[in-house]
Each structure stands twice: as C-alpha cells, then as structure tokens.
C-alpha atoms as a PDB file:
ATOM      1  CA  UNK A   1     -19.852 -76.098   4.519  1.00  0.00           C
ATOM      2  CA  UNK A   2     -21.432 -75.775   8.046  1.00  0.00           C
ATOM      3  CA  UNK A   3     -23.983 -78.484   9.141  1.00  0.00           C
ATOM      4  CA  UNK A   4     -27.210 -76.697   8.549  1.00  0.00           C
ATOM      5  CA  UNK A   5     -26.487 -76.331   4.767  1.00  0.00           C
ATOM      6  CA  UNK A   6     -25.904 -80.464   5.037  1.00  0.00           C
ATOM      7  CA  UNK A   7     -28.952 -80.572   6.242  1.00  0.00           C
ATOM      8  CA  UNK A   8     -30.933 -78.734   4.084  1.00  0.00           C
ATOM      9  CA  UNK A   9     -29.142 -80.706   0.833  1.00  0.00           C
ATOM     10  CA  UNK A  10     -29.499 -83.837   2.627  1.00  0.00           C
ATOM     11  CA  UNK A  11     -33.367 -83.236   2.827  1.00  0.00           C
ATOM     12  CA  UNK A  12     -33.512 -81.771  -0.843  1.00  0.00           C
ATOM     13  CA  UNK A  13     -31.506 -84.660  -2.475  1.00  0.00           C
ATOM     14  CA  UNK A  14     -33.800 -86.978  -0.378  1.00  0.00           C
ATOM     15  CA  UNK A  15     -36.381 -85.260  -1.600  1.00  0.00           C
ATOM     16  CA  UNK A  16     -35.307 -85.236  -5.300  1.00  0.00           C
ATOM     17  CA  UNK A  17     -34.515 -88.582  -4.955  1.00  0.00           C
ATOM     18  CA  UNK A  18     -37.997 -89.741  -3.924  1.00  0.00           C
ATOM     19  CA  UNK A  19     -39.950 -87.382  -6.777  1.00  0.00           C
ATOM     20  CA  UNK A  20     -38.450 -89.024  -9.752  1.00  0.00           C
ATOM     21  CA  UNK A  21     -38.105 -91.923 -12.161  1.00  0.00           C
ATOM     22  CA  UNK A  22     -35.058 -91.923 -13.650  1.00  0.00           C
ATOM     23  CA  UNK A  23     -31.349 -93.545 -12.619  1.00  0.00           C
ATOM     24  CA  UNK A  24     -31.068 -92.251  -9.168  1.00  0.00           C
ATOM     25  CA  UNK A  25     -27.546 -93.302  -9.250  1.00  0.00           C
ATOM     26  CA  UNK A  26     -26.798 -90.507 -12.050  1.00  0.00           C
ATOM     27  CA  UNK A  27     -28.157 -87.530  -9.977  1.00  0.00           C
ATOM     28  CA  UNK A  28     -25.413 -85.802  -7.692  1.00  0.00           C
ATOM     29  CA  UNK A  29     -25.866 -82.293  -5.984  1.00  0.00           C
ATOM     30  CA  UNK A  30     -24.682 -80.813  -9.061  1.00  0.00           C
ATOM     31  CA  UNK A  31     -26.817 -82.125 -11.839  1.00  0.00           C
ATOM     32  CA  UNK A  32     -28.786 -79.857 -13.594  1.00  0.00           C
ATOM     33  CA  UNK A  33     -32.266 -81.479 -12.817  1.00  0.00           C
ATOM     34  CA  UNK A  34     -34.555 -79.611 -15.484  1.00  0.00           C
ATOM     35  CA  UNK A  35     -32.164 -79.837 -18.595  1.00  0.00           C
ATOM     36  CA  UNK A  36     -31.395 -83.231 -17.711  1.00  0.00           C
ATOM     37  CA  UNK A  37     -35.316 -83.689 -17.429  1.00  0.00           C
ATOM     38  CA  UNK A  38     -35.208 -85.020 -13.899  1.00  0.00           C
ATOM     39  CA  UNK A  39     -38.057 -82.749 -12.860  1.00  0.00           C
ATOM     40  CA  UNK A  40     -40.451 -80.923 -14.956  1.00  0.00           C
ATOM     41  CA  UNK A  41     -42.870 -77.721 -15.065  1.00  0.00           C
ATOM     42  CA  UNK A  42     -45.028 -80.091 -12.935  1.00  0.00           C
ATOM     43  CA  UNK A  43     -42.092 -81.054 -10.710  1.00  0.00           C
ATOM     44  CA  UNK A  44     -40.945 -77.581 -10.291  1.00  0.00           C
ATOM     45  CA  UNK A  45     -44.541 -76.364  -8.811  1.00  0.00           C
ATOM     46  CA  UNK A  46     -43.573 -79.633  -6.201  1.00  0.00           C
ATOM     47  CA  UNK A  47     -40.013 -78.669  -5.578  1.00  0.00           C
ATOM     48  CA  UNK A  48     -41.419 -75.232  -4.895  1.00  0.00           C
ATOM     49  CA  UNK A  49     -44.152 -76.219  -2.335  1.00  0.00           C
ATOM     50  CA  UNK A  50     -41.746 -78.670  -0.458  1.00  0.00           C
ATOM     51  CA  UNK A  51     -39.323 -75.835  -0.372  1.00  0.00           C
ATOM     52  CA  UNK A  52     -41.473 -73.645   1.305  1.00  0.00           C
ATOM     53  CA  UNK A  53     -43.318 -76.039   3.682  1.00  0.00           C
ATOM     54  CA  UNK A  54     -40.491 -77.794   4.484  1.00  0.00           C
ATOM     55  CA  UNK A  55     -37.920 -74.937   5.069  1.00  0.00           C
ATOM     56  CA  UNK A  56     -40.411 -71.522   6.151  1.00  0.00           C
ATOM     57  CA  UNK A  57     -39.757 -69.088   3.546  1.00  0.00           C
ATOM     58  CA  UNK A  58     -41.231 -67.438   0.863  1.00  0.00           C
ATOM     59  CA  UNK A  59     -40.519 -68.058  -3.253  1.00  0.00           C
ATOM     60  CA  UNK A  60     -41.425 -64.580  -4.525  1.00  0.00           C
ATOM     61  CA  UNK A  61     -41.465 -63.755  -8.642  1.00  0.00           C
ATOM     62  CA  UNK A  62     -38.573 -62.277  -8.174  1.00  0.00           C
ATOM     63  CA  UNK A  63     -36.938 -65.613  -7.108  1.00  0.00           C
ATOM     64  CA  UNK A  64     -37.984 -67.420  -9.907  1.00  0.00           C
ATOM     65  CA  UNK A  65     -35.007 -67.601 -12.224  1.00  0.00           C
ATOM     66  CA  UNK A  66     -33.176 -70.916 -13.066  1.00  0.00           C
ATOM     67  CA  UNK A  67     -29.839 -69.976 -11.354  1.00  0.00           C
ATOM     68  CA  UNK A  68     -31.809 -70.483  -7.718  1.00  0.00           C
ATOM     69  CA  UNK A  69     -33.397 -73.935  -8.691  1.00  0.00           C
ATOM     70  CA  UNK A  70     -30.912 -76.113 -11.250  1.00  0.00           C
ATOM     71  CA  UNK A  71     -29.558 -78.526  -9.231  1.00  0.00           C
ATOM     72  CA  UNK A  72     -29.962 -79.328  -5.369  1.00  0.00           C
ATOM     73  CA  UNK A  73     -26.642 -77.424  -4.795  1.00  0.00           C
ATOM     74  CA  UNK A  74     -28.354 -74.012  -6.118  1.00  0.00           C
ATOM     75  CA  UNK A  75     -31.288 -74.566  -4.217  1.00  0.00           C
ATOM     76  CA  UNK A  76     -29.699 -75.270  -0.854  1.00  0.00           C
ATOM     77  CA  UNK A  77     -27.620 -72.079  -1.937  1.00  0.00           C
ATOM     78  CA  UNK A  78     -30.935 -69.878  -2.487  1.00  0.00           C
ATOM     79  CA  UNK A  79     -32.729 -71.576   1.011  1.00  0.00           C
ATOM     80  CA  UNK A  80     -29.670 -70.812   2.877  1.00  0.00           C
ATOM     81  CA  UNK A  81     -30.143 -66.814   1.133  1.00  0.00           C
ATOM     82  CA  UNK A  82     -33.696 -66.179   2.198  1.00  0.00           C
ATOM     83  CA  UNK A  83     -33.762 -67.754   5.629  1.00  0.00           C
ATOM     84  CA  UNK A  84     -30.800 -65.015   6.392  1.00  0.00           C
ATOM     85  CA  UNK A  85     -27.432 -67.381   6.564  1.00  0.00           C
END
C-alpha cells in the first residue's frame, strides 16, 4: 500500500469518523458502513460531495454501485481508480 492510498483512507476514515453517531470504536476500514447503518441515503449524498471536493474527480451514474462505496477501503479503492493510480 503506497502512501497516497494512506492518505486518501486516512482522510476518508477521518471523515467517516466525524459524520456519524454511532461507536466509533466499532468502525474499521472494512466495515460495511450502509448495512451496518453507519451512513445513510442522506449520508451517502455527503460522502459523495466530500469525495469529489476533497479528492478532484467526478462520481458519474455509472459509478454508483455499492461495490465502490461500502466501506472506506472500497472507496479509497474507487478514488485511487478514477484519479488514474
């Protein structure tokens, strides 16, 4: 794992982190943050515009499936994708 995907989970975990409620302490890079109802349909439209402000690219349609967007892991996986790494 090279230090700019660190980075970018570092700032999404923060991130995650920050946005919700629940035991903080049971969320790892790995948890599955909608079926464990971490985020929401509301928290997904903010995990979307923090992904895109904060990392410069683009979440097309096409993009939208859950396999890009279930845990921080998958995420940093899918930012790593479009910005061409």
């Amino acid at each position: 794992m090279d230090t700019i995907e660190l980075s970018i989970k570092k700032k999404l975990r923060e991130y995650v982190l920050s946005e919700t409620l629940g035991d903080k302490k049971k969320i790892s890079d790995e948890t599955l943050i909608f079926r464990e109802g971490i985020f929401n349909s509301m928290g997904f439209v903010m995990i979307l515009t923090y992904i895109q402000e904060t990392f410069g690219i683009e979440v097309l349609d096409s993009d939208l499936v859950e396999e890009n967007f279930e845990s921080i892991n998958a995420i940093a996986e899918f930012i790593n994708k479009k910005q061409g790494k």
